[in-house]
N, C-alpha and C. Protein backbone atom coordinates (compact mmCIF):
# COMPACT_ATOMS: atom_id res chain seq x y z
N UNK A 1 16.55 -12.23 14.00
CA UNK A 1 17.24 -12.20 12.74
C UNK A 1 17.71 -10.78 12.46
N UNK A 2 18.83 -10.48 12.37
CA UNK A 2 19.21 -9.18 11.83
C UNK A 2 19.68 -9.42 10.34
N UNK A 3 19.58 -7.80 9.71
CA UNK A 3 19.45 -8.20 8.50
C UNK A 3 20.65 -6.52 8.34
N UNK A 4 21.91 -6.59 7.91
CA UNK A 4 22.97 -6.26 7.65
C UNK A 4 22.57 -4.26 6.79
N UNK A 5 21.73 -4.56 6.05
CA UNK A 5 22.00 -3.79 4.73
C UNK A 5 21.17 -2.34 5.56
N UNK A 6 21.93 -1.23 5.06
CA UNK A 6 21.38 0.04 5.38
C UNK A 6 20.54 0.78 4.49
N UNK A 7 19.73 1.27 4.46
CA UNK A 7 18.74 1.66 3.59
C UNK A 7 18.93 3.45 3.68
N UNK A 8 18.66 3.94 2.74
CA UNK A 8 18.81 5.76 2.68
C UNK A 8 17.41 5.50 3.40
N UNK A 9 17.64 6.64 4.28
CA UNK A 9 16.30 7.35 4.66
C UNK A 9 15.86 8.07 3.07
N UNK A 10 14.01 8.09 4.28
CA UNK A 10 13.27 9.06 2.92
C UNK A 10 13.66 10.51 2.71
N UNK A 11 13.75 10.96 1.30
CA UNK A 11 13.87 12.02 1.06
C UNK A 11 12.75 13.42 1.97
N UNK A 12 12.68 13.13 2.96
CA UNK A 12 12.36 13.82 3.86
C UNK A 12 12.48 14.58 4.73
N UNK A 13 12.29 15.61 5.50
CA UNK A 13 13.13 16.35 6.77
C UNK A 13 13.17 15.61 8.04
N UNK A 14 14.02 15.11 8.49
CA UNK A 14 14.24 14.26 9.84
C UNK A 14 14.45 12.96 9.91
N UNK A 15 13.95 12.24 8.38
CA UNK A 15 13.92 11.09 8.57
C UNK A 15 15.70 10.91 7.75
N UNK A 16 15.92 9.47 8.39
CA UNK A 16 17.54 9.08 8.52
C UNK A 16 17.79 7.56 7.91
N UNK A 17 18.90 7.25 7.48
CA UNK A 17 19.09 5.97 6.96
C UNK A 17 18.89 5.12 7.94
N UNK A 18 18.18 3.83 7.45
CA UNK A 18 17.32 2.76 8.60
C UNK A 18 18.44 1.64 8.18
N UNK A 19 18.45 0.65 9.21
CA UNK A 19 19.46 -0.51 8.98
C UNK A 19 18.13 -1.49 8.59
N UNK A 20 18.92 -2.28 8.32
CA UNK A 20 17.92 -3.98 7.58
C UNK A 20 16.45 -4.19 9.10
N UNK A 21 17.59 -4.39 10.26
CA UNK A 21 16.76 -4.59 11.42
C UNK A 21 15.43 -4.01 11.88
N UNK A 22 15.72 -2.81 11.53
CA UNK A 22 14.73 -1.60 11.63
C UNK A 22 13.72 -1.87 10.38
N UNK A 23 14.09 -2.09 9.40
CA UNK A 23 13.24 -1.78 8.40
C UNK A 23 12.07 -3.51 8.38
N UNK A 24 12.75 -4.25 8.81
CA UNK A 24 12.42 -5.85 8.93
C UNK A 24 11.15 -5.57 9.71
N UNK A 25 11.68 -4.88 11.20
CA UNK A 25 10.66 -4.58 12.02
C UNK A 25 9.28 -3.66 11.88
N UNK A 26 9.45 -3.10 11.12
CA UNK A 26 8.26 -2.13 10.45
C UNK A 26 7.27 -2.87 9.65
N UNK A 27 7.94 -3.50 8.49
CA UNK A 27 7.49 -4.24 7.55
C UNK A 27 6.18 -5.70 8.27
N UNK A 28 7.04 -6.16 9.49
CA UNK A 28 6.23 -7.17 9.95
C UNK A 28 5.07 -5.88 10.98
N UNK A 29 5.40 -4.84 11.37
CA UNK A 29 3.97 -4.70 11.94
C UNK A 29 3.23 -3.53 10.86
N UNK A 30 4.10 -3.60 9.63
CA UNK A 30 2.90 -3.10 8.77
C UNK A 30 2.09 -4.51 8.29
N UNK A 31 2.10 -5.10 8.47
CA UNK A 31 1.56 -6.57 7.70
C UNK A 31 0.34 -6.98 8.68
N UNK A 32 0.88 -6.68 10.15
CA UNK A 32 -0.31 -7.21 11.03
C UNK A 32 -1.07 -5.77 11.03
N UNK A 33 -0.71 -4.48 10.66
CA UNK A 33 -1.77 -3.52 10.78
C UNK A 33 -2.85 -3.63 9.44
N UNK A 34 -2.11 -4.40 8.25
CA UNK A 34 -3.17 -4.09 7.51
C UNK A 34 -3.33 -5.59 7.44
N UNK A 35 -3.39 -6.41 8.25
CA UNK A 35 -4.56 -7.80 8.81
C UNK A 35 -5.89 -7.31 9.60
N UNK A 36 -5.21 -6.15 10.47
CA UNK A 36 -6.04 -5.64 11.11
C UNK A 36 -6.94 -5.20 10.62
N UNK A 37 -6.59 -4.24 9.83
CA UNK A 37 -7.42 -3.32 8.56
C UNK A 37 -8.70 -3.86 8.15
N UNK A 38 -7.94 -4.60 7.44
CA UNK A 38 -8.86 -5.84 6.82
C UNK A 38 -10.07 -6.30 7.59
N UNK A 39 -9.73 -6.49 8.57
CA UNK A 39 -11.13 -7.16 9.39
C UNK A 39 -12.14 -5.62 9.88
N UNK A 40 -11.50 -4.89 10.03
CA UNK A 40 -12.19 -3.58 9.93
C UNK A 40 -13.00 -3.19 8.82
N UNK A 41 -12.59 -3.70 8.18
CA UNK A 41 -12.97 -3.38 6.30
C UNK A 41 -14.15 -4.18 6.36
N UNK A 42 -14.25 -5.77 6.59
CA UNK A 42 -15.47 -6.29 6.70
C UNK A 42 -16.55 -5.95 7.98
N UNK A 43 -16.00 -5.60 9.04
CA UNK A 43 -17.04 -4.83 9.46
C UNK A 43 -18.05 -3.81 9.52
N UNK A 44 -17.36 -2.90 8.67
CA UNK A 44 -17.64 -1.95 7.40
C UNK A 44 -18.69 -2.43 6.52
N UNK A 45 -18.19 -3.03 5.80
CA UNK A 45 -19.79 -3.52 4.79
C UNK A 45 -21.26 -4.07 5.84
N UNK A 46 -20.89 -4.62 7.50
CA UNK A 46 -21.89 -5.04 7.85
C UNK A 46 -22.92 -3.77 8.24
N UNK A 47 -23.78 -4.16 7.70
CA UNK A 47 -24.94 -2.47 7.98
C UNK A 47 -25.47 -2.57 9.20
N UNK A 48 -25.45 -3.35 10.37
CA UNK A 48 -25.63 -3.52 12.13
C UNK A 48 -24.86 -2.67 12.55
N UNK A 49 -23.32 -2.13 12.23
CA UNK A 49 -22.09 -1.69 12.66
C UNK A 49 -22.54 -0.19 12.83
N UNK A 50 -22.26 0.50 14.31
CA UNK A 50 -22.42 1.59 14.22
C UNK A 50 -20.61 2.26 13.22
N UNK A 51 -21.08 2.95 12.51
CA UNK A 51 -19.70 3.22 12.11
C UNK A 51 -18.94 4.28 11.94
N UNK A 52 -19.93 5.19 12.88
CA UNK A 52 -19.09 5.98 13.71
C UNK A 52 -18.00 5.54 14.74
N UNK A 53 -18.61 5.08 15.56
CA UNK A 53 -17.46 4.07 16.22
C UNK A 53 -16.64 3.44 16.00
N UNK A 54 -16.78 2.33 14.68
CA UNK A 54 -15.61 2.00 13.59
C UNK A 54 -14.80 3.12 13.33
N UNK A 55 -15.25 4.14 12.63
CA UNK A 55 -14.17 5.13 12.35
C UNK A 55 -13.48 5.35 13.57
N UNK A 56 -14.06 5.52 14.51
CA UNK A 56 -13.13 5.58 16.11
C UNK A 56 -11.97 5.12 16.05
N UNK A 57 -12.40 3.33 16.44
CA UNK A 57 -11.23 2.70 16.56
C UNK A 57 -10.80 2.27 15.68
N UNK A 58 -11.06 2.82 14.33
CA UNK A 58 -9.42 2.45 12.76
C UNK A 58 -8.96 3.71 13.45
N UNK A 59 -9.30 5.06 13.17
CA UNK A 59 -8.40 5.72 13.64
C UNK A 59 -7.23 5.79 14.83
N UNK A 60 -7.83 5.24 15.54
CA UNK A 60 -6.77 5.06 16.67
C UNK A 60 -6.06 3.53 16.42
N UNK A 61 -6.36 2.61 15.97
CA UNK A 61 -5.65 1.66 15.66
C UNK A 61 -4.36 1.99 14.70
N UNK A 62 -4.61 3.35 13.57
CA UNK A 62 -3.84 3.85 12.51
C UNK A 62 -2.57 4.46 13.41
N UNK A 63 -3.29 5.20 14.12
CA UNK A 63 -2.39 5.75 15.32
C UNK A 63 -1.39 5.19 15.84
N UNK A 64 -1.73 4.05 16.25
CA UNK A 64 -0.89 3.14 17.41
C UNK A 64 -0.15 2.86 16.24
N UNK A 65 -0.14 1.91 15.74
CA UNK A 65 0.70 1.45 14.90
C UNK A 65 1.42 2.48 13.82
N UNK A 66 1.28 3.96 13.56
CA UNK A 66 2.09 4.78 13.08
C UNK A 66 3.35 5.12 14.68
N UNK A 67 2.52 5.16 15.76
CA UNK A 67 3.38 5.72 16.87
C UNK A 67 4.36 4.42 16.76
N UNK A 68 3.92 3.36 16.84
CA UNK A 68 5.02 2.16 17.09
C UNK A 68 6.16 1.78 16.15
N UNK A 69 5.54 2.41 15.15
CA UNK A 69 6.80 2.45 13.50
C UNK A 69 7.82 3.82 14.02
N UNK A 70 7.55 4.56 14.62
CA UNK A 70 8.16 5.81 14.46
C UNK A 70 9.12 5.75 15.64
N UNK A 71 8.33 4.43 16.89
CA UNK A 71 9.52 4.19 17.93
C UNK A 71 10.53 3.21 17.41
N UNK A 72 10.24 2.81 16.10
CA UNK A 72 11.45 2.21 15.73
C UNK A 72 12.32 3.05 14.67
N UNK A 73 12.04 3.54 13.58
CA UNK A 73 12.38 4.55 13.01
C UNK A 73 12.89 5.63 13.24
N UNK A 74 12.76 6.09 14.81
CA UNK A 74 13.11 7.24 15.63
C UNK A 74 13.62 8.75 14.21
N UNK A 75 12.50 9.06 13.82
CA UNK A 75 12.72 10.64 12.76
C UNK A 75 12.91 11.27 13.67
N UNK A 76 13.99 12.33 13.69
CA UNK A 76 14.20 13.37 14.18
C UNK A 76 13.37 14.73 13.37
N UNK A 77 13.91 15.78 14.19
CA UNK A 77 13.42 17.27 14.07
C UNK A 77 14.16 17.54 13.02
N UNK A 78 13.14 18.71 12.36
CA UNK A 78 13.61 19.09 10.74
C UNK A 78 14.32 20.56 10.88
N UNK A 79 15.40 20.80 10.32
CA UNK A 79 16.12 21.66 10.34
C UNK A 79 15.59 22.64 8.85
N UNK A 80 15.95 23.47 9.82
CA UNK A 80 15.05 24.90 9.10
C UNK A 80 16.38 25.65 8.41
N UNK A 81 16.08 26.29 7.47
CA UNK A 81 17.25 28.02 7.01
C UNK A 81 17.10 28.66 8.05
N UNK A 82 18.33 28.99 8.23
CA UNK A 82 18.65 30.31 9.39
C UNK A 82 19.09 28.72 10.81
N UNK A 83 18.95 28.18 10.55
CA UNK A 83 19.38 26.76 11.93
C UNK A 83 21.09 27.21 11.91
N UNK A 84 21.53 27.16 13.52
CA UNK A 84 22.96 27.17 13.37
C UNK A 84 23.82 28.58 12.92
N UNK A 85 22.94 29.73 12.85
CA UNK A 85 23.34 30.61 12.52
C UNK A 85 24.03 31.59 13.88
C-alpha cells in the first residue's frame, strides 16, 4: 500500500521530509516494538527474572528497531556554520 502524502521532516539537523510510505513503514514496526516491549515489561515484574539480562536484551532490542527506522528514514549528516565556506 503506498500512501501519497509527504510529511515535513522533524525540526531537526539531518532529518528530511518522509513520504506516506516511509512513514506507514515506521509506524507498523513501531507497533510491533512496543508489543515487544510489553512482554518485556511483564517479565519485569516476574521476581525469577535475572534483570540484568533483561536490561540486556530491551536494550538491544531498542537498538535494532531504532537502527531499522533509521534504514527507512535514511537522516542525513548535520550541517554545521562555517559548512561550504
Amino acid at each position: 500500500m503506498t500512501i501519497e502524502k509527504t510529511h515535513e521532516g522533524l525540526p531537526v539537523a539531518g532529518y528530511r521530509p518522509q513520504d506516506g510510505t516511509a512513514v506507514q513503514k515506521v509506524n507498523i514496526n513501531k507497533e510491533a516494538e512496543e508489543r515487544v516491549l510489553r512482554i518485556l515489561d511483564d517479565l519485569a515484574a516476574d521476581p525469577e527474572i535475572d534483570k540484568r539480562w533483561l536490561a540486556i536484551g530491551r536494550t538491544q532490542i531498542e537498538q535494532g528497531f531504532m537502527a531499522v527506522n533509521r534504514a527507512v528514514f535514511k537522516p542525513g549528516r548535520a550541517v554545521l556554520p562555517g559548512d561550504g565556506d
